[in-house]
Protein backbone atom coordinates (compact mmCIF):
# COMPACT_ATOMS: atom_id res chain seq x y z
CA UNK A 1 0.00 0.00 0.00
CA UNK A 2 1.14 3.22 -1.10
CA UNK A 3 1.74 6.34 1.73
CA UNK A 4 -0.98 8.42 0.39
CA UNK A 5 -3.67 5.40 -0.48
CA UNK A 6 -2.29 4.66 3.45
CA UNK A 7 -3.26 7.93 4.58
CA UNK A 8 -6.82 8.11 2.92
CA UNK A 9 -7.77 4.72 4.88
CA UNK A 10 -5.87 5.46 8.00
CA UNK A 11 -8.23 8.85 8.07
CA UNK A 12 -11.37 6.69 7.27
CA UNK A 13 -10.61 4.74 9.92
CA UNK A 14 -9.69 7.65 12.66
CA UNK A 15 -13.01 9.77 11.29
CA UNK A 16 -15.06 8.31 13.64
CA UNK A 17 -13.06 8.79 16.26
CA UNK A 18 -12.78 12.34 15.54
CA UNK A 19 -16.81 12.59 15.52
CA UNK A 20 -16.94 10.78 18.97
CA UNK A 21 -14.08 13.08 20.37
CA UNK A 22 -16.24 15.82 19.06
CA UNK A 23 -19.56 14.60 20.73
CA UNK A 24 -17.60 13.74 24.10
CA UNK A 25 -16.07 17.71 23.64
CA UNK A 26 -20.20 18.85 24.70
CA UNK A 27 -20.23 16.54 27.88
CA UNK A 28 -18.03 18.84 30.54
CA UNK A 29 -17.00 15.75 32.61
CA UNK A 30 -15.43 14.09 29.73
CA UNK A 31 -13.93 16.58 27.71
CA UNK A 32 -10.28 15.50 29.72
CA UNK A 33 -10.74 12.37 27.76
CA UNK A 34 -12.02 14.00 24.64
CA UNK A 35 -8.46 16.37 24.16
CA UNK A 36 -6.38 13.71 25.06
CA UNK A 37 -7.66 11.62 22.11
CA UNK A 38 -6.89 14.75 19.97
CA UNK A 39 -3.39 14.67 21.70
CA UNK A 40 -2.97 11.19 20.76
CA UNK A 41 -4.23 11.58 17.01
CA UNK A 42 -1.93 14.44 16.52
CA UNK A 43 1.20 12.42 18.37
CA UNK A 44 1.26 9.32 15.76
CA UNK A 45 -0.63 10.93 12.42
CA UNK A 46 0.34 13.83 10.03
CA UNK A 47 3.19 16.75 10.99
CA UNK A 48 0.76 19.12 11.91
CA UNK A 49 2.17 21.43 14.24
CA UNK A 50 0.62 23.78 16.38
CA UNK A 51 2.27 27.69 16.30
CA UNK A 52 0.38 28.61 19.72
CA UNK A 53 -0.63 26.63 22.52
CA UNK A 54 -3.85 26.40 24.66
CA UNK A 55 -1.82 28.20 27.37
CA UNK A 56 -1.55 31.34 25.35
CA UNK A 57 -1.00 34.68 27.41
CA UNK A 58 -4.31 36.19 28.83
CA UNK A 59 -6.17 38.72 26.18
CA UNK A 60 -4.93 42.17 25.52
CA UNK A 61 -7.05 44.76 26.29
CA UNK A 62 -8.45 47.00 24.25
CA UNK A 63 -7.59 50.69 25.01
CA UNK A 64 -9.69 53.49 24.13
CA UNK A 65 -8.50 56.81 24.94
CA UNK A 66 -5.96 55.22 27.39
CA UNK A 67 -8.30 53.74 29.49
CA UNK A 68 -8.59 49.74 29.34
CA UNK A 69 -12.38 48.70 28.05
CA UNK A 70 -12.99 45.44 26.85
CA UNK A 71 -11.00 42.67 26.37
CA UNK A 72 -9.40 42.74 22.48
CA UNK A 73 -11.94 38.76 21.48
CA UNK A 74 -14.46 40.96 22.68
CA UNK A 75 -14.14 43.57 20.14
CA UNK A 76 -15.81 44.72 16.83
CA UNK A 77 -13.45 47.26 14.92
CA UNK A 78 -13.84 49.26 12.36
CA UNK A 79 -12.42 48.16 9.03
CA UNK A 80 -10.44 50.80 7.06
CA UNK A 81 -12.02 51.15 3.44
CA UNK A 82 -10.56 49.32 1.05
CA UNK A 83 -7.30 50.97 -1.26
CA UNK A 84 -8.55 51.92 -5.29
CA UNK A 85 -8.38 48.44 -7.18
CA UNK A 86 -6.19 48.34 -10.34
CA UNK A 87 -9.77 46.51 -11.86
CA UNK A 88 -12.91 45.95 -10.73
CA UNK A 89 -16.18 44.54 -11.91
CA UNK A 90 -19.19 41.83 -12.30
CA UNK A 91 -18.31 38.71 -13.69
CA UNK A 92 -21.55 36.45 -14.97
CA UNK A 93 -21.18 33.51 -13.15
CA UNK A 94 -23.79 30.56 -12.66
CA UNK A 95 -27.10 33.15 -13.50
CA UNK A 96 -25.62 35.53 -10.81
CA UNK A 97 -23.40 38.79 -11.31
CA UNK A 98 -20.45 38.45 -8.78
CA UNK A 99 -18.83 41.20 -8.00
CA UNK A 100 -14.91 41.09 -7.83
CA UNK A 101 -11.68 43.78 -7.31
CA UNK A 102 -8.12 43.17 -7.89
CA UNK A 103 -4.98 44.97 -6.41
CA UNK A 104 -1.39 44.37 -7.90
CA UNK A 105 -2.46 43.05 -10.78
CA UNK A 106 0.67 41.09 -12.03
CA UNK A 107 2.01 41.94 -9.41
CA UNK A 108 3.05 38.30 -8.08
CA UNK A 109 1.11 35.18 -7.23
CA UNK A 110 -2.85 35.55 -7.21
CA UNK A 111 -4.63 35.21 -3.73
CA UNK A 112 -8.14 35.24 -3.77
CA UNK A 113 -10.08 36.26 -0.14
CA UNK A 114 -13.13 35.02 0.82
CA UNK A 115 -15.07 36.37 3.22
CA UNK A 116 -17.45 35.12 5.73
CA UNK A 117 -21.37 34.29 6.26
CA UNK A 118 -22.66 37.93 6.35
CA UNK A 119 -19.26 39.77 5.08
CA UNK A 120 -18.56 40.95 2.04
CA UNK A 121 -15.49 41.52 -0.06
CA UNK A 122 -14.89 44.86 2.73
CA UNK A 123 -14.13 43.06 5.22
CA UNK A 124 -10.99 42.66 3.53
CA UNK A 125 -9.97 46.30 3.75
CA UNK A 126 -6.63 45.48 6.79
CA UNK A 127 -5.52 42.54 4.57
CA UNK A 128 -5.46 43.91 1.01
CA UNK A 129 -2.62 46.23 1.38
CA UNK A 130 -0.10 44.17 3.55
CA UNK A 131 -0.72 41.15 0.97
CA UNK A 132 -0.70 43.06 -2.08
CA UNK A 133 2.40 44.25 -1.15
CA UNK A 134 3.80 40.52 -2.67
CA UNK A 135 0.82 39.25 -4.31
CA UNK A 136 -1.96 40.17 -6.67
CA UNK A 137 -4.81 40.12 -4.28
CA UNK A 138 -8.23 39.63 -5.94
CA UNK A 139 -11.42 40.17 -3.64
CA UNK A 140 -15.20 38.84 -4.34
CA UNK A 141 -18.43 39.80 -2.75
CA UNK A 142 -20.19 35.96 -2.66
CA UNK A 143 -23.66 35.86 -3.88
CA UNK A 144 -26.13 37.35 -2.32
CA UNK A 145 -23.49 39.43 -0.18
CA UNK A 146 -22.00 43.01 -0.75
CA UNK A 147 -22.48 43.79 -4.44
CA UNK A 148 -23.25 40.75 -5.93
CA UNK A 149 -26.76 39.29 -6.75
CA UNK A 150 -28.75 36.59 -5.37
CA UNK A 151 -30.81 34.38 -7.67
CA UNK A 152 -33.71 31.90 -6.23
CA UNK A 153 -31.35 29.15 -6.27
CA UNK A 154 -30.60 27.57 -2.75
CA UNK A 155 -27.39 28.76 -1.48
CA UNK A 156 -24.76 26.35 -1.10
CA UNK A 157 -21.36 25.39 -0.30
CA UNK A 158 -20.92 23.89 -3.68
CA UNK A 159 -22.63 26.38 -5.56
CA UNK A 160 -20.54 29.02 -4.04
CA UNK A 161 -17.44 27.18 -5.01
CA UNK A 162 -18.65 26.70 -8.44
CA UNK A 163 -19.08 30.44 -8.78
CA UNK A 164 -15.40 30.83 -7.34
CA UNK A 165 -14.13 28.46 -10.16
CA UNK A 166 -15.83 30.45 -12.63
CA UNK A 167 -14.70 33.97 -11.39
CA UNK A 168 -11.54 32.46 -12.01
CA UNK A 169 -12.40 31.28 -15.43
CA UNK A 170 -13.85 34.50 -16.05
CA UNK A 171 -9.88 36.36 -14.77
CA UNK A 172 -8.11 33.86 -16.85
CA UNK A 173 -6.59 32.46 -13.61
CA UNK A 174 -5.13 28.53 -14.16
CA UNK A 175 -4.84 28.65 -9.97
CA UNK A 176 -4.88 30.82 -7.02
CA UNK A 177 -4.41 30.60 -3.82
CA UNK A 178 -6.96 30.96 -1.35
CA UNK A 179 -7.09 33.11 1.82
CA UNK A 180 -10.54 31.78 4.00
CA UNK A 181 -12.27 33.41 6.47
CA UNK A 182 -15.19 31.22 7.73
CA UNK A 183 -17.57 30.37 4.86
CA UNK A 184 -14.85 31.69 2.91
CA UNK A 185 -12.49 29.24 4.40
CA UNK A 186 -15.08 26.01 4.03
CA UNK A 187 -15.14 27.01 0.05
CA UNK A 188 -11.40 26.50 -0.12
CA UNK A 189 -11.68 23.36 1.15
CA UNK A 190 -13.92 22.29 -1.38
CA UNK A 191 -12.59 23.67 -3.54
CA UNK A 192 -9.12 21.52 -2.23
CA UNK A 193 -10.81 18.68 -2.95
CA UNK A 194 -12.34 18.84 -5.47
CA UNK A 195 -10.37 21.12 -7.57
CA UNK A 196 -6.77 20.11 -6.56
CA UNK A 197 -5.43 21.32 -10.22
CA UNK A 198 -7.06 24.97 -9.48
CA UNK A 199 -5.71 25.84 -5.88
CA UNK A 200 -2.30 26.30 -5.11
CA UNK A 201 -2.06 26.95 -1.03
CA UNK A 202 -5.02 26.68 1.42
CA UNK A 203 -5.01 28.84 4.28
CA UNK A 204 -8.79 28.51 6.01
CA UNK A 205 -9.72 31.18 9.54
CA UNK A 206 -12.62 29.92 11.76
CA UNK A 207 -13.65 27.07 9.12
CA UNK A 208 -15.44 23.71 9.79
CA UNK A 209 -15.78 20.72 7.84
CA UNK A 210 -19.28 19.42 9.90
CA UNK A 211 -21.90 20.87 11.13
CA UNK A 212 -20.98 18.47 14.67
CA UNK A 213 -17.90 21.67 14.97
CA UNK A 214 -20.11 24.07 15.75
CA UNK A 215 -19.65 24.48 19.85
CA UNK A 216 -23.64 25.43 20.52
CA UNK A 217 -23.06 28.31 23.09
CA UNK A 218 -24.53 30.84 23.20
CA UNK A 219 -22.56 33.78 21.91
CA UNK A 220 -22.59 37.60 23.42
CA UNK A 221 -25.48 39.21 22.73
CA UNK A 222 -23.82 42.55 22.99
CA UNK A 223 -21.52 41.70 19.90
CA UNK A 224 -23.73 39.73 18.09
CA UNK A 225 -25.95 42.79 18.16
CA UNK A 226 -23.18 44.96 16.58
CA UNK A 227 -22.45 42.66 14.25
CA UNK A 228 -25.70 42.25 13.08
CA UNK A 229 -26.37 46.03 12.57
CA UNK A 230 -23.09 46.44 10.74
CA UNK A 231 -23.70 43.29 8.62
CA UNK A 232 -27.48 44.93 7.90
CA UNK A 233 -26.13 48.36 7.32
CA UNK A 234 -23.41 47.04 4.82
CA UNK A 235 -26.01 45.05 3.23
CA UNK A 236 -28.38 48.43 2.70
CA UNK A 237 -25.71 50.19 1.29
CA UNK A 238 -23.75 47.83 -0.77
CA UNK A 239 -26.70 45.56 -2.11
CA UNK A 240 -28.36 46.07 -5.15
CA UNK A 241 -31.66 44.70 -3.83
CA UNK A 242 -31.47 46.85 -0.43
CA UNK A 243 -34.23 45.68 1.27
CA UNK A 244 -33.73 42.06 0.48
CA UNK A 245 -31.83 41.64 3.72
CA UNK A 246 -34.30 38.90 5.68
CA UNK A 247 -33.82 36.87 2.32
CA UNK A 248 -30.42 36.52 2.89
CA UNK A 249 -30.42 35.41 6.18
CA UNK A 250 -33.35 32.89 5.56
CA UNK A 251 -30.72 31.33 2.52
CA UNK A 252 -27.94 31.26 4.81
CA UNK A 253 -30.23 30.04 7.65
CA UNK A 254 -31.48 27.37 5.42
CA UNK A 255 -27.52 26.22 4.50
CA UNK A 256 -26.23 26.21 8.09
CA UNK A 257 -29.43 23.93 8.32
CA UNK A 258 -27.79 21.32 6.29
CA UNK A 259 -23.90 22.04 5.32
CA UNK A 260 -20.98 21.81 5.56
CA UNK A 261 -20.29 17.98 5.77
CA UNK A 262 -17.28 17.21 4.34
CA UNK A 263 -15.93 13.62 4.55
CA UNK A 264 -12.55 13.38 6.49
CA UNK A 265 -11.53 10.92 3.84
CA UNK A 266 -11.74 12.70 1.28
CA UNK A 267 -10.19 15.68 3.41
CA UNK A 268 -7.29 13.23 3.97
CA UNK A 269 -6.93 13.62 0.01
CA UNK A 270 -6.00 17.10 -0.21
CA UNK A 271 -2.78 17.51 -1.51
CA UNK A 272 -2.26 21.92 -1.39
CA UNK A 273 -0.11 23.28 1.50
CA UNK A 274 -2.10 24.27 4.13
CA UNK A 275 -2.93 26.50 7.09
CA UNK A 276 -5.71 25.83 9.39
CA UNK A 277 -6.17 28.76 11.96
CA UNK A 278 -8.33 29.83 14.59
CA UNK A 279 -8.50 32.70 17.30
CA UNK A 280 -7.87 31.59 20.86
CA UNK A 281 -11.02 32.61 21.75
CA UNK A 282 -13.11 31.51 18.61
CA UNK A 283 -16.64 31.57 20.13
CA UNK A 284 -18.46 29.52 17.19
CA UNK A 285 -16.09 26.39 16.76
CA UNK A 286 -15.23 23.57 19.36
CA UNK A 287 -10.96 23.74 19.46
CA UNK A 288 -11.29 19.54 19.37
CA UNK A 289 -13.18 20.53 15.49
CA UNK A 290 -10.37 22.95 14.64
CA UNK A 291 -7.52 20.70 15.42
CA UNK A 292 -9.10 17.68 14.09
CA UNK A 293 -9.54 19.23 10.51
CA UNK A 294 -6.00 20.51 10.86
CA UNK A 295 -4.94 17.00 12.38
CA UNK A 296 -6.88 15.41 8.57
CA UNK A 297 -5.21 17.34 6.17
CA UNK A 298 -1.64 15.70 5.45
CA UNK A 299 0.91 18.17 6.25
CA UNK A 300 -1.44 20.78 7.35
CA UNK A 301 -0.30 23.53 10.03
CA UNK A 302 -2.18 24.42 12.66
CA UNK A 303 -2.12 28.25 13.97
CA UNK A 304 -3.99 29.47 16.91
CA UNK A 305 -4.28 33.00 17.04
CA UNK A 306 -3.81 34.65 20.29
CA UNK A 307 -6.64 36.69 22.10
CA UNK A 308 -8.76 36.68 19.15
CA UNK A 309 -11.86 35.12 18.79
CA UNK A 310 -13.89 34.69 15.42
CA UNK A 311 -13.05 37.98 14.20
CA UNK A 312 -9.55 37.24 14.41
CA UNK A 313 -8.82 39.26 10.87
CA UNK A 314 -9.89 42.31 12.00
CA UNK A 315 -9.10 42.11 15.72
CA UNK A 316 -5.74 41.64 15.27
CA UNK A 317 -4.91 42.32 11.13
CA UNK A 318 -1.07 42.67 12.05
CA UNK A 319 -1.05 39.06 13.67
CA UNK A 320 -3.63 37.29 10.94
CA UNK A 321 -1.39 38.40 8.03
CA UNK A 322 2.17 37.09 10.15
CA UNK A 323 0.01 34.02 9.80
CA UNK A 324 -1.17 34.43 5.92
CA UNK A 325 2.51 35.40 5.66
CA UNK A 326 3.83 31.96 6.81
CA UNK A 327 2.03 29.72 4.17
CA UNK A 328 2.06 32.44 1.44
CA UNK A 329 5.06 34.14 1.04
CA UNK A 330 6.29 37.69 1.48
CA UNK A 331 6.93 39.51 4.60
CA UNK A 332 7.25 38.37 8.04
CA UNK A 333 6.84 34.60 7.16
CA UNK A 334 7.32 33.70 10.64
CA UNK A 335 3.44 33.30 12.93
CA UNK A 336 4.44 34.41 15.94
């Protein structure tokens, strides 16, 4: 038997395991047990390595004005707008127009971002300019989000990567990199399996692979509440259907109903150099889901961000690009 047909039966065989560690993770009695079978998975399987522990340093504080508010995993930022695009435009793609910028065009490898559930290609507006200054940086509003329309198709995981494949087509680009944050992150694994030739390095923020990652707290109403204003008010003014808002959320309600659920076999098949990072704090995902995908993917890095949560990219931009950095290229290739 061959190392990688190895590999794809050795994570067949270890998927369930990863599920059970997973369910034990939501019993608090157990969840001893639960890590150490991460521990032990990590100790005899793959080379992923870990760039920050779970005993990372206690979170910074936020400072406004010099006095010390709310802890930095806590925060919502503001994102500074986004620098003029060397091109910009709508690309027909799959009965949708998807809206799309690029920055350094030429200017080195492509890296295409992808945002997350209720983002749009703004969010991006920290990143762009460190990782332009290396790569040609392309952004994209999904559809249904920031510029681009939504048509009465159901949204999906796969349709969304389908529509990534033919923004690409519609650049002229034979393969990109891609830079994930959340939904934006499960897309490049798709689109790592499934469309090895098209993808050249992986490098997914806050992703899951099942639905069984998702942790089930309940997050702060406080932030959510921001977030969901912002996302709204973003929506009104970007959108070209303004008030189409509640349809949004009822497609991506409907998704997150049903998706993602990848198979960790065929995640055992992927092939591109990868990065699998959280935030120390990530709110959303159990850390036994996060460092099982990681664990999955052969070769795969794992990098924990620290005092971050799910918002990682903008709570601390100068830390998530050290970390985009690492796997991509350019400057400051070290994490942390």
């Amino acid at each position: 038997m061959d190392r990688g047909h190895g590999r794809i039966v050795v994570s067949a065989l270890v998927s369930a395991l990863v599920l059970l560690m997973e369910e034990i993770m939501n019993r608090t009695s157990l969840k001893p047990l639960a890590l150490a079978g991460i521990a032990l998975l990590a100790a005899i399987g793959v080379g992923c390595t870990t760039s920050a522990q779970n005993n990372a340093p206690p979170p910074a504080e936020a400072e406004t004005g010099g006095a010390a508010s709310i802890p930095l995993w806590k925060t919502l930022p503001e994102v500074p707008p986004l620098p003029p695009a060397d091109t910009s435009g709508y690309a027909p793609v799959n009965g949708v127009r998807l809206y799309y910028a690029v920055f350094n065009r030429g200017g080195g490898e492509p890296v295409i971002l992808l945002h997350g559930g209720l983002g749009s290609s703004e969010d991006w507006g920290f990143e762009v300019p460190l990782l332009g200054r290396a790569h040609e940086v392309i952004v994209v509003d999904c559809r249904g989000r920031g510029r681009s329309t939504l048509s009465i198709e159901p949204l999906s995981y796969a349709l969304m990567t389908s529509d990534t494949l033919a923004l690409m087509d519609y650049l002229k680009l034979t393969r990109a990199s891609i830079d994930g944050w959340s939904d934006g992150g499960i897309i490049g694994l798709l689109m790592a399996v499934h469309h090895p030739d098209r993808i050249d390095k992986l490098f997914a923020f806050g992703a899951v692979y099942s639905r069984s990652g998702y942790s089930g707290e309940p997050s702060d109403p406080a932030l959510a509440a921001r977030y969901m204003a912002r996302a709204k008010a973003t929506y009104r003014r970007l959108s070209p259907t303004p008030d189409d808002f509640p349809k949004l959320l009822a497609a991506l309600k409907h998704m997150y109903a049903i998706e993602p659920e990848l198979d960790p076999a065929e995640i055992g098949t992927i092939k591109a150099p990868t990065i699998i990072a959280d935030g120390q704090y990530e709110q959303f995902i159990t850390r036994a889901h996060t460092e099982a995908l990681a664990w999955l993917i052969p070769g795969a890095t794992l990098v924990i961000i620290p005092n971050v949560s799910h918002g990682g990219p903008i709570q601390d931009p100068a830390a998530f690009h050290r970390a985009v950095a690492s796997l991509l290229g350019g400057a400051n290739k070290k994490p942390f």
